[in-house]
Protein backbone atom coordinates (compact mmCIF):
# COMPACT_ATOMS: atom_id res chain seq x y z
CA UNK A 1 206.59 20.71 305.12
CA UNK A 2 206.92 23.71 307.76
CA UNK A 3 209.83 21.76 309.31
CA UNK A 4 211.79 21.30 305.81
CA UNK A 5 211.26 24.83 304.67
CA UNK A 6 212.56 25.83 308.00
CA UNK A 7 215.19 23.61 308.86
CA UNK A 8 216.09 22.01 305.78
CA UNK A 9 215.07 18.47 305.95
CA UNK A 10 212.90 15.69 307.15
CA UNK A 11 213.56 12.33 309.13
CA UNK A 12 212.98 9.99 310.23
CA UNK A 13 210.23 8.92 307.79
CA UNK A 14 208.93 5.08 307.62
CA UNK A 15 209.36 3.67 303.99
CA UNK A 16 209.66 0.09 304.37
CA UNK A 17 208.93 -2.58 306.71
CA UNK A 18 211.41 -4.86 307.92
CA UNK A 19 210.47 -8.22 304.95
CA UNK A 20 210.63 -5.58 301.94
CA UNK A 21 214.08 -3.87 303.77
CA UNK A 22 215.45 -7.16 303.78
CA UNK A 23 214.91 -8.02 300.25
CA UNK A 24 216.10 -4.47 299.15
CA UNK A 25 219.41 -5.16 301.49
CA UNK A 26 220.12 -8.89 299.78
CA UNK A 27 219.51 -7.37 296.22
CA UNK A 28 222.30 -4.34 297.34
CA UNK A 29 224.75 -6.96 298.86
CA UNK A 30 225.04 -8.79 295.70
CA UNK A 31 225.09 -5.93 293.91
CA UNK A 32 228.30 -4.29 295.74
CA UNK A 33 230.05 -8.19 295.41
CA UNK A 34 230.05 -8.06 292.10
CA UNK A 35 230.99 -4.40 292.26
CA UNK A 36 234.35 -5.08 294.15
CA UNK A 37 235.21 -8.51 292.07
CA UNK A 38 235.31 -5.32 289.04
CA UNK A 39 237.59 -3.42 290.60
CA UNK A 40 235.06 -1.03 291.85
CA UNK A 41 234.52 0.27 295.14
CA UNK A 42 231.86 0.75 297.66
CA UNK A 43 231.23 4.11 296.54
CA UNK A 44 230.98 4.11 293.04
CA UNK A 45 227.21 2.49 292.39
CA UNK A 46 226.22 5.68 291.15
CA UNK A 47 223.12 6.35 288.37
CA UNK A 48 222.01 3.10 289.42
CA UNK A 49 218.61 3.80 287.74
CA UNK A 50 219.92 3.76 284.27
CA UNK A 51 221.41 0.12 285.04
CA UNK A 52 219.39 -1.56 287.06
CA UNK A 53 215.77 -2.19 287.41
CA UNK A 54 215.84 -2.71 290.83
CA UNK A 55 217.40 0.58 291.26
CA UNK A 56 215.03 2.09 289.31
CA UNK A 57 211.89 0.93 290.91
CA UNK A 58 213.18 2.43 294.15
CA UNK A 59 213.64 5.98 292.53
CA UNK A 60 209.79 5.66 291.02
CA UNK A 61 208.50 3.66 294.36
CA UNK A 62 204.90 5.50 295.37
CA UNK A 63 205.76 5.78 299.13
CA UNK A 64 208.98 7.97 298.40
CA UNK A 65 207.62 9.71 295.43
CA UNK A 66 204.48 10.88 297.64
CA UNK A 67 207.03 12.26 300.15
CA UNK A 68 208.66 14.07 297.42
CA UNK A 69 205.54 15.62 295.83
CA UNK A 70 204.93 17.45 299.45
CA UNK A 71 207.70 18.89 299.02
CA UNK A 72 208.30 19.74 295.48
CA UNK A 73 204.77 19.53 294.11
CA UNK A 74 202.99 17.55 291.92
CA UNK A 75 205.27 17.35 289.18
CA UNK A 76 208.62 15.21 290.01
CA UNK A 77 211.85 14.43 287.86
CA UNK A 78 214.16 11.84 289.54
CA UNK A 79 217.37 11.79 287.94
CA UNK A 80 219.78 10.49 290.72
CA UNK A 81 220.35 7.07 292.53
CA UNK A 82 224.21 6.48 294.21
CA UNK A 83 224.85 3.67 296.81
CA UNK A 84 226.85 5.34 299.39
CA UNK A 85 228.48 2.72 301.58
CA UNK A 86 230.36 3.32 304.24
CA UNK A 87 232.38 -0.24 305.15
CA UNK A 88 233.26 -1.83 308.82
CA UNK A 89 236.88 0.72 309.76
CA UNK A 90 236.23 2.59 306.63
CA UNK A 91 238.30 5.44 307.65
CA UNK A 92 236.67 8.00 305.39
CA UNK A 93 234.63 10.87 306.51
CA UNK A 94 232.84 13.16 304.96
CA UNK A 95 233.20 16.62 305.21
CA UNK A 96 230.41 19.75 305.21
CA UNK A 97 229.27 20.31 301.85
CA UNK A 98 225.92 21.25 300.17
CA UNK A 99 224.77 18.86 296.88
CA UNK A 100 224.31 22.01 294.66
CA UNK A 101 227.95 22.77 294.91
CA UNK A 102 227.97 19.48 292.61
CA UNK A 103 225.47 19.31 290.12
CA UNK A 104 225.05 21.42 287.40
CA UNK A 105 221.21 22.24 287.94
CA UNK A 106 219.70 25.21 287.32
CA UNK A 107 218.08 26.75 289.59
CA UNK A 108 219.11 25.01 292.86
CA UNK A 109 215.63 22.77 293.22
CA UNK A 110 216.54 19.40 293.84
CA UNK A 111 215.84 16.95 297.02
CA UNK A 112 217.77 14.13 297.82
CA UNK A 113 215.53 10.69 299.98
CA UNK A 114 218.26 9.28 302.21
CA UNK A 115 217.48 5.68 301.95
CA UNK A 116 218.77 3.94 304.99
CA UNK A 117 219.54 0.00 303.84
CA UNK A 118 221.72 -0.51 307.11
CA UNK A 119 221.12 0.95 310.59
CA UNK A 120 222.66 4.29 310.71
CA UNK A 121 223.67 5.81 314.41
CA UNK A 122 226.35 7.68 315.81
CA UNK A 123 228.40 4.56 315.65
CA UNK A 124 228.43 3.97 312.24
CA UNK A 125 229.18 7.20 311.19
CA UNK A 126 225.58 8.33 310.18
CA UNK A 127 224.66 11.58 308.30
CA UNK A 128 224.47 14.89 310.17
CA UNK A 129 222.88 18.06 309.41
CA UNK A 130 223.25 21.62 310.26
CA UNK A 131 219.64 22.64 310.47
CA UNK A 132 218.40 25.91 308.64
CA UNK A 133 222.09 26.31 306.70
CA UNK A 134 220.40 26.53 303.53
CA UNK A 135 218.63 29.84 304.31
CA UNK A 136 222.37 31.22 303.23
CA UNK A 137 222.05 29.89 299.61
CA UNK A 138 225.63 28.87 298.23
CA UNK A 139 228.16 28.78 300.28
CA UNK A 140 231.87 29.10 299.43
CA UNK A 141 233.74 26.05 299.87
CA UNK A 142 237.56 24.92 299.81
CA UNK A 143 239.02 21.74 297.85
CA UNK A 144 239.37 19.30 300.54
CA UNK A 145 243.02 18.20 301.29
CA UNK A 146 244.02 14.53 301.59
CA UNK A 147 245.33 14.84 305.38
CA UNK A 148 241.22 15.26 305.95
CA UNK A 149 240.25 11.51 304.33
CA UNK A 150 237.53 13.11 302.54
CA UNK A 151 235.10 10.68 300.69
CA UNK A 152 234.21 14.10 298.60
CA UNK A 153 236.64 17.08 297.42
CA UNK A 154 235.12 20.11 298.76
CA UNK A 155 234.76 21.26 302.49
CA UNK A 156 232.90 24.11 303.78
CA UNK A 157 234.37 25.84 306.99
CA UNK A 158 233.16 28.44 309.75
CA UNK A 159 230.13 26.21 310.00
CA UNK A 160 229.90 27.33 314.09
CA UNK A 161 227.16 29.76 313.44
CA UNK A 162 224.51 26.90 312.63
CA UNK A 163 224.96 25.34 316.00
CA UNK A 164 224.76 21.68 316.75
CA UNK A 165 224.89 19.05 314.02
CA UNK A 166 221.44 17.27 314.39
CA UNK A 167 222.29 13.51 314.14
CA UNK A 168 219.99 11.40 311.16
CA UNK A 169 219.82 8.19 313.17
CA UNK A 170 217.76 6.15 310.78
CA UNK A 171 216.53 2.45 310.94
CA UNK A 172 217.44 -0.07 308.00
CA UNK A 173 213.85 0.66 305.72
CA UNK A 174 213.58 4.82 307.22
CA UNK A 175 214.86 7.33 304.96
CA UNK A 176 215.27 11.14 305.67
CA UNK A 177 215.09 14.49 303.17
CA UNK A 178 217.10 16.99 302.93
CA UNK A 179 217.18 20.24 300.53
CA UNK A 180 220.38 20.80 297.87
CA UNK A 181 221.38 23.58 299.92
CA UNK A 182 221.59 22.00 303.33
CA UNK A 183 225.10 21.43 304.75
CA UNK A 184 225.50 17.95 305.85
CA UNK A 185 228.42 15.66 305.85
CA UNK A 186 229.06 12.43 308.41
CA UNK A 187 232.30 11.17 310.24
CA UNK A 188 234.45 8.21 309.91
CA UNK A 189 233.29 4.51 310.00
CA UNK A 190 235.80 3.57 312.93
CA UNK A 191 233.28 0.70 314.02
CA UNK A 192 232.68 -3.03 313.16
CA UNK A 193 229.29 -2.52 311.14
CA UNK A 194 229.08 -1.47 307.92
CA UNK A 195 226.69 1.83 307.21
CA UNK A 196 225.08 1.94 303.40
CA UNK A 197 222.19 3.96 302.23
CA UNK A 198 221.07 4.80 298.59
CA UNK A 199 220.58 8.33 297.60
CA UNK A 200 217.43 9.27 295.39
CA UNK A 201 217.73 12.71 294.05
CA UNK A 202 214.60 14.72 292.48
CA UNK A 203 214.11 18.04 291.08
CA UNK A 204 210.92 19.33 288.80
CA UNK A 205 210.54 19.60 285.18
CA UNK A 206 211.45 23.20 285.08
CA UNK A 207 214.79 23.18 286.30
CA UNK A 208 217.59 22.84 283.59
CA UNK A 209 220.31 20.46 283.65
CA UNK A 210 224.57 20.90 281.72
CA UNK A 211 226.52 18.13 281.01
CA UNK A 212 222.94 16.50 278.95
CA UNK A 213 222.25 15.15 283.26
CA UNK A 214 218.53 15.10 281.55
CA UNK A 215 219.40 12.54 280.00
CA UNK A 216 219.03 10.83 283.81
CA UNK A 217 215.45 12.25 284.29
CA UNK A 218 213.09 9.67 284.43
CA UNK A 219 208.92 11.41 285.27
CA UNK A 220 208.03 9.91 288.52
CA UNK A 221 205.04 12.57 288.80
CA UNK A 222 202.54 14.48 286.79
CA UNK A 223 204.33 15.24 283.33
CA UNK A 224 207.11 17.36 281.57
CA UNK A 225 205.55 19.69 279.78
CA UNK A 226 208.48 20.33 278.02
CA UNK A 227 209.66 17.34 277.32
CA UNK A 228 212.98 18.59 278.59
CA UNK A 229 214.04 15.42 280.31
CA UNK A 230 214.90 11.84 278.93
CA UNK A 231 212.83 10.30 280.80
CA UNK A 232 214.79 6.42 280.16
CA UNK A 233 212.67 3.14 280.32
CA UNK A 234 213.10 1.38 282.91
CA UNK A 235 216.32 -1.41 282.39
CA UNK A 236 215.25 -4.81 281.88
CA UNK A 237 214.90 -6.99 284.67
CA UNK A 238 218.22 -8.55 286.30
């Protein structure tokens, strides 16, 4: 906990053992075939939960849930879940952004779990982190242009005075955290192995959501008071 209020995230942390992992990575890779024979592509599995049971067991699973109650306390909304796969000579990097730039949450609360389903390392373009960025709350950032191959449309510049980019090598079944207001972004897939993780995003029940995004909070801790957020059953079994 001192570590993520200090530098902004966690990792690596051991989720799942190497039998489950391999399940979880089976269930994905049938998951993005049938996503590309729609027309889709390997980045657009996104609010998985609402679709998918599997999906949706992952963003209510006890080991990450417990990781996320450290850090946000006892009561937990997750309302997030997008596949972000990186393919063999993908081409696309990604450039320095923070999540809150993105979602329109209210206050900025909200942790993202960092699922890796592949082995992520320097080779295959995994995440990187600029440790203790999000002391400086929002940051301005610039719409990205297409000479930079940006997976995302923002980019944040003059990011020299955070230092080193910490590298989130992560083992298929690991999964890191990292804060909404932690710049992060990851280079281009250039090699010959493909680099996928899922993102699970939480915030708690107090922080209010535009665009009727409660309708994506599902209680994966304590309660909602309120009954502010949705909280969807899970989707029948696939």
């Amino acid at each position: 906990m001192d570590h993520y209020n200090a530098s902004g995230y966690v990792t690596p942390v051991d989720v799942f053992g190497d039998a489950e992992m391999n399940a979880h990575r089976t269930y994905f890779d049938r998951l993005l075939g049938e996503t590309l024979a729609a027309g889709g592509d390997s980045y657009s599995i996104s609010t998985a939960h609402l679709k998918h049971g599997h999906v949706y067991d992952l963003l209510t699973h006890p080991r990450i849930v417990a990781c996320v109650c450290d850090l946000l306390g006892p009561d937990v909304i997750g309302w997030g879940s997008h596949f972000f796969c990186k393919l063999p000579g993908d081409g696309k990097r990604v450039a320095w952004h923070q999540d809150a730039s993105y979602w329109p949450l209210t206050p900025s609360k909200a942790v993202t779990c960092w699922l890796a389903i592949d082995d992520a390392d320097t080779e295959n373009a995994c995440m990187r982190f600029l440790a203790g960025s999000h002391h400086d709350g929002h940051l301005t950032w610039r719409p990205s242009t297409p000479e930079e191959h940006n997976t995302l449309n923002q980019t944040v510049d003059d990011i020299e005075k955070y230092g080193d980019p910490i590298d989130n090598i992560l083992r298929a079944g690991q999964c890191s955290f990292h804060a909404d207001l932690l710049l992060h972004g990851s280079e281009a897939n250039t090699s010959s192995r493909r680099r996928c993780a899922l993102t699970l995003r939480y915030t708690t029940p107090d922080v209010r959501a535009g665009m009727d995004w409660n309708e994506k909070g599902v209680v994966v801790s304590g309660e909602d008071k309120e009954g502010y957020w949705a909280n969807p059953a899970r989707p029948a079994a696939e």
